[in-house]
Protein backbone atom coordinates (compact mmCIF):
# COMPACT_ATOMS: atom_id res chain seq x y z
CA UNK A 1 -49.14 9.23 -6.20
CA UNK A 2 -48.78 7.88 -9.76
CA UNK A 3 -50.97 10.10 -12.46
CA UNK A 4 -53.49 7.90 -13.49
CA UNK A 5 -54.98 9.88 -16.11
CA UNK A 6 -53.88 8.61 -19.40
CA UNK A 7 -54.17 5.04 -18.43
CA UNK A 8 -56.57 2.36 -19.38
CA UNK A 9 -58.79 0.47 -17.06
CA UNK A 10 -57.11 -2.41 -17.08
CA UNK A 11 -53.66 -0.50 -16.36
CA UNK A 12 -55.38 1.41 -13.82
CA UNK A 13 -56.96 -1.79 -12.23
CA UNK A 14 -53.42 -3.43 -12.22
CA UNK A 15 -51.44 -0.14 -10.83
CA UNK A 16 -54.00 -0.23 -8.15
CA UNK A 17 -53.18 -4.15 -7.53
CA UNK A 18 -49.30 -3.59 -7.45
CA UNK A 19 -49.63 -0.45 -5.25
CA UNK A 20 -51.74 -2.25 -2.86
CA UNK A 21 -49.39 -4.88 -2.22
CA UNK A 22 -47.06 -3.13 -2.09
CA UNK A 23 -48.24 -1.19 0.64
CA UNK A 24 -49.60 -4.11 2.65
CA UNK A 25 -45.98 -6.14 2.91
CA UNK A 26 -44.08 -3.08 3.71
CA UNK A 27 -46.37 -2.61 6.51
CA UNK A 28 -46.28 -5.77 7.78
CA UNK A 29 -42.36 -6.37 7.39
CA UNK A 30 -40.85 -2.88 8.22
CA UNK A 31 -38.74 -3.16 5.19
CA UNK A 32 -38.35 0.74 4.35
CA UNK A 33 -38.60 2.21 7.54
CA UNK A 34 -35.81 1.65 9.21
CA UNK A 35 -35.87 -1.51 11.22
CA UNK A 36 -33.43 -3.44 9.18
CA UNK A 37 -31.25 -0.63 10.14
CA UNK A 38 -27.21 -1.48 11.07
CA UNK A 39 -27.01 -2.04 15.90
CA UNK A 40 -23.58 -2.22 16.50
CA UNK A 41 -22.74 -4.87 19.12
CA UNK A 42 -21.46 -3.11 22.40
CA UNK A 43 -17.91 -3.55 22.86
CA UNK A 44 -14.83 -1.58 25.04
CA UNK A 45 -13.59 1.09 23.70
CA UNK A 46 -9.72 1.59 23.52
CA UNK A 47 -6.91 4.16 21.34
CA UNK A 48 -5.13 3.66 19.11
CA UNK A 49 -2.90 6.92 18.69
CA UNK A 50 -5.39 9.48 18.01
CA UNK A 51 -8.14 7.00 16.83
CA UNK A 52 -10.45 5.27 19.35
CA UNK A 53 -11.79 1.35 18.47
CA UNK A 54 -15.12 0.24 19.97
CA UNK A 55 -17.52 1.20 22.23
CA UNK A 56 -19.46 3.97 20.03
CA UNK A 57 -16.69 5.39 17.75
CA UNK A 58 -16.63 5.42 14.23
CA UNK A 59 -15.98 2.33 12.26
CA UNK A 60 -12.47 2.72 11.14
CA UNK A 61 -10.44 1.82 8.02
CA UNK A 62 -6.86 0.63 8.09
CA UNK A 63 -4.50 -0.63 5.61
CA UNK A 64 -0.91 -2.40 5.91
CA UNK A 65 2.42 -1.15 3.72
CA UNK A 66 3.03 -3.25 0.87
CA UNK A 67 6.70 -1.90 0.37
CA UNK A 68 10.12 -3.24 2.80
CA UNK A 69 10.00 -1.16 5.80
CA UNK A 70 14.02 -0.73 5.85
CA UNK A 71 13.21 1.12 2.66
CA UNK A 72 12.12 4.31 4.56
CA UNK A 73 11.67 6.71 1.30
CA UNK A 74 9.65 4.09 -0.70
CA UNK A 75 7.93 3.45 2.68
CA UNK A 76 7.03 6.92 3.26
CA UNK A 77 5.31 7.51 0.03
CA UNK A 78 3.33 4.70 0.37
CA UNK A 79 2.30 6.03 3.30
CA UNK A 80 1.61 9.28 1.96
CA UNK A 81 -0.81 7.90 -0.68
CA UNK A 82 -2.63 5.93 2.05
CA UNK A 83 -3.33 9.30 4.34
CA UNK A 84 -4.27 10.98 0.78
CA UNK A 85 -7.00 8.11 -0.09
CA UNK A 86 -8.23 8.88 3.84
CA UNK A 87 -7.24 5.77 5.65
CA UNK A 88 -7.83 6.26 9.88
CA UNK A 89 -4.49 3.51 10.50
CA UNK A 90 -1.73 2.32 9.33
CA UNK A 91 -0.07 -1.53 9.91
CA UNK A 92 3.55 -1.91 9.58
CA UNK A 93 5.66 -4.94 8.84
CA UNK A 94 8.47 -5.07 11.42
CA UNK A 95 10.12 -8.48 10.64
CA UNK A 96 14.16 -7.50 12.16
CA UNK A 97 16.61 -4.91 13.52
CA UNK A 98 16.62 -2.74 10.56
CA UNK A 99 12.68 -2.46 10.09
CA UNK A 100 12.76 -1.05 13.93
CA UNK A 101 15.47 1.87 12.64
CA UNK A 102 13.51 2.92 9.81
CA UNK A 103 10.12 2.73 12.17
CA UNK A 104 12.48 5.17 14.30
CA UNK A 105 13.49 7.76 11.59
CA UNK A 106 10.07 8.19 9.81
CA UNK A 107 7.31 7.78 13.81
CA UNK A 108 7.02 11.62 13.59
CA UNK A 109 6.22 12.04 9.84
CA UNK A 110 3.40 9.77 9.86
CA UNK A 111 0.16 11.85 10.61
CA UNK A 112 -2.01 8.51 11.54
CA UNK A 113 -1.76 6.04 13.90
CA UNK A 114 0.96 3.14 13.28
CA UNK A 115 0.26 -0.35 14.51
CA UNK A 116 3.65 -2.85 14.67
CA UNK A 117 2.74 -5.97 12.84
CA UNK A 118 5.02 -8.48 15.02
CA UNK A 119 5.67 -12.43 13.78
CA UNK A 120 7.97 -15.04 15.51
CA UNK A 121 10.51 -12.40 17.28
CA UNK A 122 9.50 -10.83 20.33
CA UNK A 123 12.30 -8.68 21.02
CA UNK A 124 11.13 -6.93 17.71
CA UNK A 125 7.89 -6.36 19.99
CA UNK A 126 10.35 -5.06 22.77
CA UNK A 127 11.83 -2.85 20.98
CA UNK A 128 8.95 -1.39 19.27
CA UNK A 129 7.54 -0.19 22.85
CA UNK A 130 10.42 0.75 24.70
CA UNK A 131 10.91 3.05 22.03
CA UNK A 132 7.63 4.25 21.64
CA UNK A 133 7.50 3.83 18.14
CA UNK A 134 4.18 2.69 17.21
CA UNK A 135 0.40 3.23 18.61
CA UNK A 136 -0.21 0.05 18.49
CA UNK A 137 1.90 -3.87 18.63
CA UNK A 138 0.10 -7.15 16.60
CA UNK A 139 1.43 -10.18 17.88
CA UNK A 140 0.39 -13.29 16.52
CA UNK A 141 -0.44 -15.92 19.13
CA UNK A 142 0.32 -18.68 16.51
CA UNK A 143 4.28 -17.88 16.16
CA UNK A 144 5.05 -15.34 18.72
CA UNK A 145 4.90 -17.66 21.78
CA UNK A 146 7.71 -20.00 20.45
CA UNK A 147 10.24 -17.44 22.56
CA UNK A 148 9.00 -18.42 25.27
CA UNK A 149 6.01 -16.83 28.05
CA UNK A 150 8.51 -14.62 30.08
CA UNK A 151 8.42 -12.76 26.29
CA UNK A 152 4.97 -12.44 26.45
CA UNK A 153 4.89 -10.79 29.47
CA UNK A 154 7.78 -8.13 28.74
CA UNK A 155 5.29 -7.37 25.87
CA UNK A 156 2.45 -6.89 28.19
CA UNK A 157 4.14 -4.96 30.62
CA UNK A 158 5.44 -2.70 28.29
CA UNK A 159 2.41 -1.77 26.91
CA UNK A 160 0.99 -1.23 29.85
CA UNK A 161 3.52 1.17 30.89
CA UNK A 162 3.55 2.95 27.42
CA UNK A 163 -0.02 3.36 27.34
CA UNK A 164 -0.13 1.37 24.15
CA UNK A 165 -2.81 -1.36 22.67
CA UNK A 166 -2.19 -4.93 21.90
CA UNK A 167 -3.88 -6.27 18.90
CA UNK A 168 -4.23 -10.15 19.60
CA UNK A 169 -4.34 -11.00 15.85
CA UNK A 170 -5.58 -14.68 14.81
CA UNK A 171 -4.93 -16.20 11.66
CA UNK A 172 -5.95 -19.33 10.56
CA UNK A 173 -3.10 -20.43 8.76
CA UNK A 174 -0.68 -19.96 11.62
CA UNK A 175 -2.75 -21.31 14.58
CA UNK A 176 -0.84 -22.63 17.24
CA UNK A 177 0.02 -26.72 16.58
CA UNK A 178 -1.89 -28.34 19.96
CA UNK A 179 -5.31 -26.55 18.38
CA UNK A 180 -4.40 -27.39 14.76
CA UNK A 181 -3.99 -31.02 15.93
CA UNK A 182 -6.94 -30.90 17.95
CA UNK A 183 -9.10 -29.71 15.00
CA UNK A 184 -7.53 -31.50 12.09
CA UNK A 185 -7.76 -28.10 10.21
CA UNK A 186 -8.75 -24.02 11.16
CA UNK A 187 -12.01 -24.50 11.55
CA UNK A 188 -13.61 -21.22 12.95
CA UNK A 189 -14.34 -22.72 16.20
CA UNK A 190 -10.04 -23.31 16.47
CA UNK A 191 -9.26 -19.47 15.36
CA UNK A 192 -11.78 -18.77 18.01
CA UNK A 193 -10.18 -21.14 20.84
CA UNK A 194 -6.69 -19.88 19.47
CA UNK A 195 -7.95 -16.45 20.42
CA UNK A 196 -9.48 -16.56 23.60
CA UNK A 197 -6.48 -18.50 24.69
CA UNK A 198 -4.28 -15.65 24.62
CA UNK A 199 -6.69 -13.01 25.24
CA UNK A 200 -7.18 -14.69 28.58
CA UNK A 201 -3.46 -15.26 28.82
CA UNK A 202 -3.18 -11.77 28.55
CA UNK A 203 -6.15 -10.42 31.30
CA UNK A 204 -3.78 -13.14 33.72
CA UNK A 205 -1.19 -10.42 33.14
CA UNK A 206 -3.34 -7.84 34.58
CA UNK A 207 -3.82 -5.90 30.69
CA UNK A 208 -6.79 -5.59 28.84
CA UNK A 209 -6.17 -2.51 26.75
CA UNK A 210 -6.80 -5.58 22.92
CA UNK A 211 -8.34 -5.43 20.43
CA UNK A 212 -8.79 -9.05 18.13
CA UNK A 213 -9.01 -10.45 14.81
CA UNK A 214 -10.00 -13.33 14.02
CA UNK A 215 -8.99 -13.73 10.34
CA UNK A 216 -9.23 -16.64 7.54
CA UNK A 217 -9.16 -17.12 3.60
CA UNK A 218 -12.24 -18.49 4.04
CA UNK A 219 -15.26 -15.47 4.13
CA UNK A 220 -17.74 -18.35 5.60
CA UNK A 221 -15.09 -19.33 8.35
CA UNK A 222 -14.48 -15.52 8.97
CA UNK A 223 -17.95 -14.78 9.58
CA UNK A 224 -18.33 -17.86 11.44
CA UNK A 225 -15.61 -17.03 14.33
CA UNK A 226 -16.49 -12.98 14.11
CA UNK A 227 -20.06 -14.39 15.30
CA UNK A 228 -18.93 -16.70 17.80
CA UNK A 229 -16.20 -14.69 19.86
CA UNK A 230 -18.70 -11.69 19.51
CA UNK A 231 -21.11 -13.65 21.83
CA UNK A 232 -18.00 -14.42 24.37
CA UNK A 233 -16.43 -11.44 24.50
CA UNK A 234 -16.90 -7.52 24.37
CA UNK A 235 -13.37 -6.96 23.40
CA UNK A 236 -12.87 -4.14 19.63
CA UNK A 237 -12.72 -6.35 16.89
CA UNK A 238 -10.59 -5.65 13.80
CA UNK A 239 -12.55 -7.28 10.98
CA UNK A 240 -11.38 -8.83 8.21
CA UNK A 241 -10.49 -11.94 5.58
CA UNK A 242 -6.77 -12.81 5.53
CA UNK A 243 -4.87 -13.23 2.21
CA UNK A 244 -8.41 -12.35 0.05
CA UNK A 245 -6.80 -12.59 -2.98
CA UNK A 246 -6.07 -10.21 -5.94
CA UNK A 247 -8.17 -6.63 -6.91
CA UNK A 248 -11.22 -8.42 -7.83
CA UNK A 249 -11.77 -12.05 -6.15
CA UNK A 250 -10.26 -9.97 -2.74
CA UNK A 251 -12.88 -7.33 -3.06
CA UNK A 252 -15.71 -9.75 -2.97
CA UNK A 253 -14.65 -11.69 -0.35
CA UNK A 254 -13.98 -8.93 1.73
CA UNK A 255 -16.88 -7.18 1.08
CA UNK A 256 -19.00 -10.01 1.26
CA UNK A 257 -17.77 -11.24 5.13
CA UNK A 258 -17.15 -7.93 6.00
CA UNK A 259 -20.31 -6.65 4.67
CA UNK A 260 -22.16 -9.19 6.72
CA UNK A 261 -20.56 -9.15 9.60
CA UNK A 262 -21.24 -5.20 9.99
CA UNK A 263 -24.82 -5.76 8.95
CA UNK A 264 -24.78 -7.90 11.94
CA UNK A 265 -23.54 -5.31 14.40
CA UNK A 266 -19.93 -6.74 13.98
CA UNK A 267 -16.73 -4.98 13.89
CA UNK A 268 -15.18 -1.79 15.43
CA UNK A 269 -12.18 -0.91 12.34
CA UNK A 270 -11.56 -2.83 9.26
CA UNK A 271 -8.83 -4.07 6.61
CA UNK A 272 -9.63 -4.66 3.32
CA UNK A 273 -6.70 -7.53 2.42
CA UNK A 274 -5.58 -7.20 -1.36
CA UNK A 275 -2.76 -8.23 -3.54
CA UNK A 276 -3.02 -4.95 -4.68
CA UNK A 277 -1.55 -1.22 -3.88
CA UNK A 278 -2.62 -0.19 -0.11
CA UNK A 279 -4.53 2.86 -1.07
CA UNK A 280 -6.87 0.57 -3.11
CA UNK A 281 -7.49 -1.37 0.02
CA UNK A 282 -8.57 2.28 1.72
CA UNK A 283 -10.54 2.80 -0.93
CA UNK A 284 -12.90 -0.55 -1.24
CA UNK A 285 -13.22 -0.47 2.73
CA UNK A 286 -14.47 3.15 2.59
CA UNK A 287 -16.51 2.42 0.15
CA UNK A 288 -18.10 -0.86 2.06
CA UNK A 289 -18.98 1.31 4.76
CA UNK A 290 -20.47 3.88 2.87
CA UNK A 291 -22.56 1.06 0.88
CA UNK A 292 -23.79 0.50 4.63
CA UNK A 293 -25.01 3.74 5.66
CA UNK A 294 -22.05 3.73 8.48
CA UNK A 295 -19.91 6.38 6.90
CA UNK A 296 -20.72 9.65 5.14
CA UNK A 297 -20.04 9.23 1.57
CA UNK A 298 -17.27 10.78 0.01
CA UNK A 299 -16.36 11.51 -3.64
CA UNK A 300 -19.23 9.00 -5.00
CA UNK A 301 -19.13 8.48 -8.88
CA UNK A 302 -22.13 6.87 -10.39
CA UNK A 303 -20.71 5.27 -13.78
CA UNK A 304 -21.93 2.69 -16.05
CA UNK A 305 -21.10 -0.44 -17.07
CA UNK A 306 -20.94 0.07 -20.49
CA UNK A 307 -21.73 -1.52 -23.30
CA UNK A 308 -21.77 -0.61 -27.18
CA UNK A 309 -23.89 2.66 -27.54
CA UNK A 310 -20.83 4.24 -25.15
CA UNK A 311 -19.66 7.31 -26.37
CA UNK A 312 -16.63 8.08 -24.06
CA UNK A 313 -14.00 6.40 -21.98
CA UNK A 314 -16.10 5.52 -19.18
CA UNK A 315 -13.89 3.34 -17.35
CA UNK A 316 -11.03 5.31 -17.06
CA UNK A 317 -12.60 8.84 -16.53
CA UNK A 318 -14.42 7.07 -13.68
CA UNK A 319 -11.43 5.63 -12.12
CA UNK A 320 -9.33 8.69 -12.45
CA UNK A 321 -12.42 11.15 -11.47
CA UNK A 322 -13.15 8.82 -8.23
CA UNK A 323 -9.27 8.71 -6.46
CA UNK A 324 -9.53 12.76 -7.39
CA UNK A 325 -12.59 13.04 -5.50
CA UNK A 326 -11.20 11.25 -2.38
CA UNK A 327 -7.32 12.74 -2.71
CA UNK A 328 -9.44 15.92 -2.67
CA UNK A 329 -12.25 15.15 0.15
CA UNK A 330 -14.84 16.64 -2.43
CA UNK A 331 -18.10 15.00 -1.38
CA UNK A 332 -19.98 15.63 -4.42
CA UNK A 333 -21.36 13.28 -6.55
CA UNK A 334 -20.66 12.69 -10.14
CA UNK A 335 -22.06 10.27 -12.43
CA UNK A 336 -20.07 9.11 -15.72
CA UNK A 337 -22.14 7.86 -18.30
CA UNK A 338 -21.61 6.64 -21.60
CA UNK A 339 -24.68 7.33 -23.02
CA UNK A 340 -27.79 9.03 -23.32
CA UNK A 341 -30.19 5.57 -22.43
CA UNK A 342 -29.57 6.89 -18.52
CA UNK A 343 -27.28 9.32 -18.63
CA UNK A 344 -29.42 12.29 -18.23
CA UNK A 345 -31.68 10.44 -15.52
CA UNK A 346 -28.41 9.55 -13.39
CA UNK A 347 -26.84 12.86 -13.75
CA UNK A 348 -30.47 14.39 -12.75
CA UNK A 349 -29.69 12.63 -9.28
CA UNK A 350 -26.13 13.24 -9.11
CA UNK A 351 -24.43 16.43 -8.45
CA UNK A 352 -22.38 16.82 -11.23
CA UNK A 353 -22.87 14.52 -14.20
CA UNK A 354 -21.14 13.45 -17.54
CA UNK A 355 -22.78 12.38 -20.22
CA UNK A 356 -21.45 10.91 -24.01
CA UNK A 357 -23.63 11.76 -26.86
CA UNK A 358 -23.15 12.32 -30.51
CA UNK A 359 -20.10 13.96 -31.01
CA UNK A 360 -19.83 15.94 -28.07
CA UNK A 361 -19.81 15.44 -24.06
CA UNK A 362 -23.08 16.75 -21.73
CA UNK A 363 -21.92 18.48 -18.41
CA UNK A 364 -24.54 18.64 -16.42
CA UNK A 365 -24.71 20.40 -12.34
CA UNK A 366 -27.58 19.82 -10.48
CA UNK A 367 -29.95 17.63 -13.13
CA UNK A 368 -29.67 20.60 -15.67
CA UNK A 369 -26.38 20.61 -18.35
CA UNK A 370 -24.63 23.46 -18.33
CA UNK A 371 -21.68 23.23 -20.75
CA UNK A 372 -20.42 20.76 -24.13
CA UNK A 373 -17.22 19.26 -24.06
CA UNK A 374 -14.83 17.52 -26.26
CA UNK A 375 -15.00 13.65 -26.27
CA UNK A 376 -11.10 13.95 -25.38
CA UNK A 377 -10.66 12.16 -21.52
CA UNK A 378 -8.13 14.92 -20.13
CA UNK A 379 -10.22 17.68 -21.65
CA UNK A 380 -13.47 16.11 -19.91
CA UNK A 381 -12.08 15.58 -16.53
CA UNK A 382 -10.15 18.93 -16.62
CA UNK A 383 -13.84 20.97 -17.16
CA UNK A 384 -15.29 18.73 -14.91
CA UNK A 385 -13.17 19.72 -12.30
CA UNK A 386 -13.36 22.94 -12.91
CA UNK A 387 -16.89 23.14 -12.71
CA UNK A 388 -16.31 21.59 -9.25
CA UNK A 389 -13.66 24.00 -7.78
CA UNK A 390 -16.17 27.33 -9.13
CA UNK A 391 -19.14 25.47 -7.49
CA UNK A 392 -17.09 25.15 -4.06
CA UNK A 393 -16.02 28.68 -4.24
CA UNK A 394 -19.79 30.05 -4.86
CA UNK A 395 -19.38 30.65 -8.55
């Protein structure tokens, strides 16, 4: 209840107003008590290596390797920043011969699941599963049919020998040419017909151990065939907006469809598609789930945008503060603020907090500061981390 003491009438009269609605609309519309609250669709459940997809497992977050995968050391410490940042799977490019060696000398020093991402040449498919080597095989039902359907079903029958998923991944710039011509362009409704084509295809084979993506540049057409197939069929869906674009116009497209989509009960694991390094894409997808209540949060930082009162290097203590935070799997939260307009109010609510001021730096743990620093950015992260590693011993 707001003290009403030192008010005037008139103040009083209008808190009284303003609490009243208040109180009357969130009654009637449910607004803070839950109801608007994320239902996940049901769907099958399947696994993928040590991961399940669907049915009532965690939302997972996977990310593809940016670097050639005949490169193997290059491709392994990639791989190794991407299981650092937390990612739950891993998508590799497997374009030829050589790409299947190096899959073969680095399978058992890869700690999460590996999906084969498969385009044009089947026997690259083949290969993949006779072998073993991955937890998972994309094909592409836009390019990967031109071999012919005896292909297909070698694909399908391995699999279902190996024990291993099929991801029947739609794009809508490769969409097979009868529904292209049909459609004049990939509309959602074609990237839909595309995939329940081949998923049906597919259950003709006897094998229903899919997942499905359904993916365009477009976040409207994206959210568009998500919603449709998701009324057809129960099948895991990987979720998702192809070719998004760079660090910042990809972020907000993919948030913004797969945001969406997830409020609507959509979408069992998710790729966050960036020109940008793969452990960034872990990152923002993380952190879309988290924004969405449907992971625990992990290594939040609080920081401000700045503006010209800041008193420290917000942006990159922030940035270099937040990857610690996940590399670490510290779940603490920090806020990193440049001033003292909201600094000591956000660091009140955060775990740890720091704050610019004058010509020092406020640490704060807990709402209360605790300690001065220098303005200098190593010195402020250093203490700052210190303070966390005595605070998760006891001290």
């Amino acid at each position: 209840m707001m003290d009403k003491m030192d008010m005037s009438n008139e103040e009083r009269e209008i808190i009284e107003e303003v609490e009243e609605i208040v109180n009357r609309v969130e009654k009637e519309k449910g607004i803070t008590d839950g109801r608007w609250r994320i239902t996940r669709r049901k769907t099958r459940k399947i696994r993928v290596g040590n991961i399940y997809i669907g049915g009532e497992a965690p939302i997972s977050v996977q990310t593809m390797t940016k670097n050639p995968t005949e490169d193997t050391d290059e491709l392994l410490e990639e791989i190794r920043e991407i299981e650092e940042v937390g990612a739950d799977i891993v998508r590799i490019s497997v374009p030829d011969e050589k790409s299947v060696i190096s899959l073969k000398k680095i399978r058992d020093k890869v700690k999460i699941p590996i999906v084969a991402d498969i385009h044009f040449d089947p026997k690259m498919a083949i290969y993949v599963l006779e072998d073993g080597l991955a937890d998972c095989v994309r094909i592409n039902p836009g390019n990967i049919k031109v071999a012919g359907h005896d292909k297909l079903e070698r694909i399908v029958e391995l699999a279902r020998q190996k024990d291993i998923a099929i991801r029947v991944g739609v794009n809508a710039g490769s969409l097979e040419k009868p529904i292209l011509k049909k459609y004049g362009k990939p509309t959602s409704k074609a990237i839909v017909e595309s995939a329940l084509l081949n998923v049906k295809m597919i259950e003709k084979m006897g094998f229903q151990n899919m997942k499905v993506s359904l993916k365009s540049s477009s976040p409207q057409d994206t959210i568009e065939a998500y919603l449709l197939f998701s009324e057809i069929s129960d099948y895991p869906l990987h979720v998702g907006v192809t070719e998004a674009g760079t660090r910042l116009s990809g972020t907000a497209r993919s948030a913004v469809a797969i945001g969406i989509l997830l409020c609507m009960g959509v979408g069992d694991t998710i790729r966050v598609s960036l020109a940008a390094p793969a452990w960034e894409e872990v990152i923002v997808g993380k952190r879309i789930l988290e924004s969405l209540g449907l992971r625990d949060e992990e290594g939040k930082v609080i920081a401000c945008p700045t503006c010209a009162r800041v008193q420290i290097d917000v942006m990159s203590i922030a940035e270099r503060v937040e990857r610690e935070l996940i590399k670490r799997k510290i779940k603490s939260s920090v806020a990193v603020m440049g001033c003292v307009v909201n600094g000591p109010g956000e660091s009140y609510m955060a775990d740890f907090g720091v704050v610019g001021g004058g010509s020092s730096v406020l640490l704060y743990r807990n709402g209360t500061p605790i300690s001065k620093s220098q303005k200098d950015t190593d010195k402020i992260i250093s203490e700052l981390f210190s303070m966390l590693e005595r605070s998760s011993s006891g001290r």
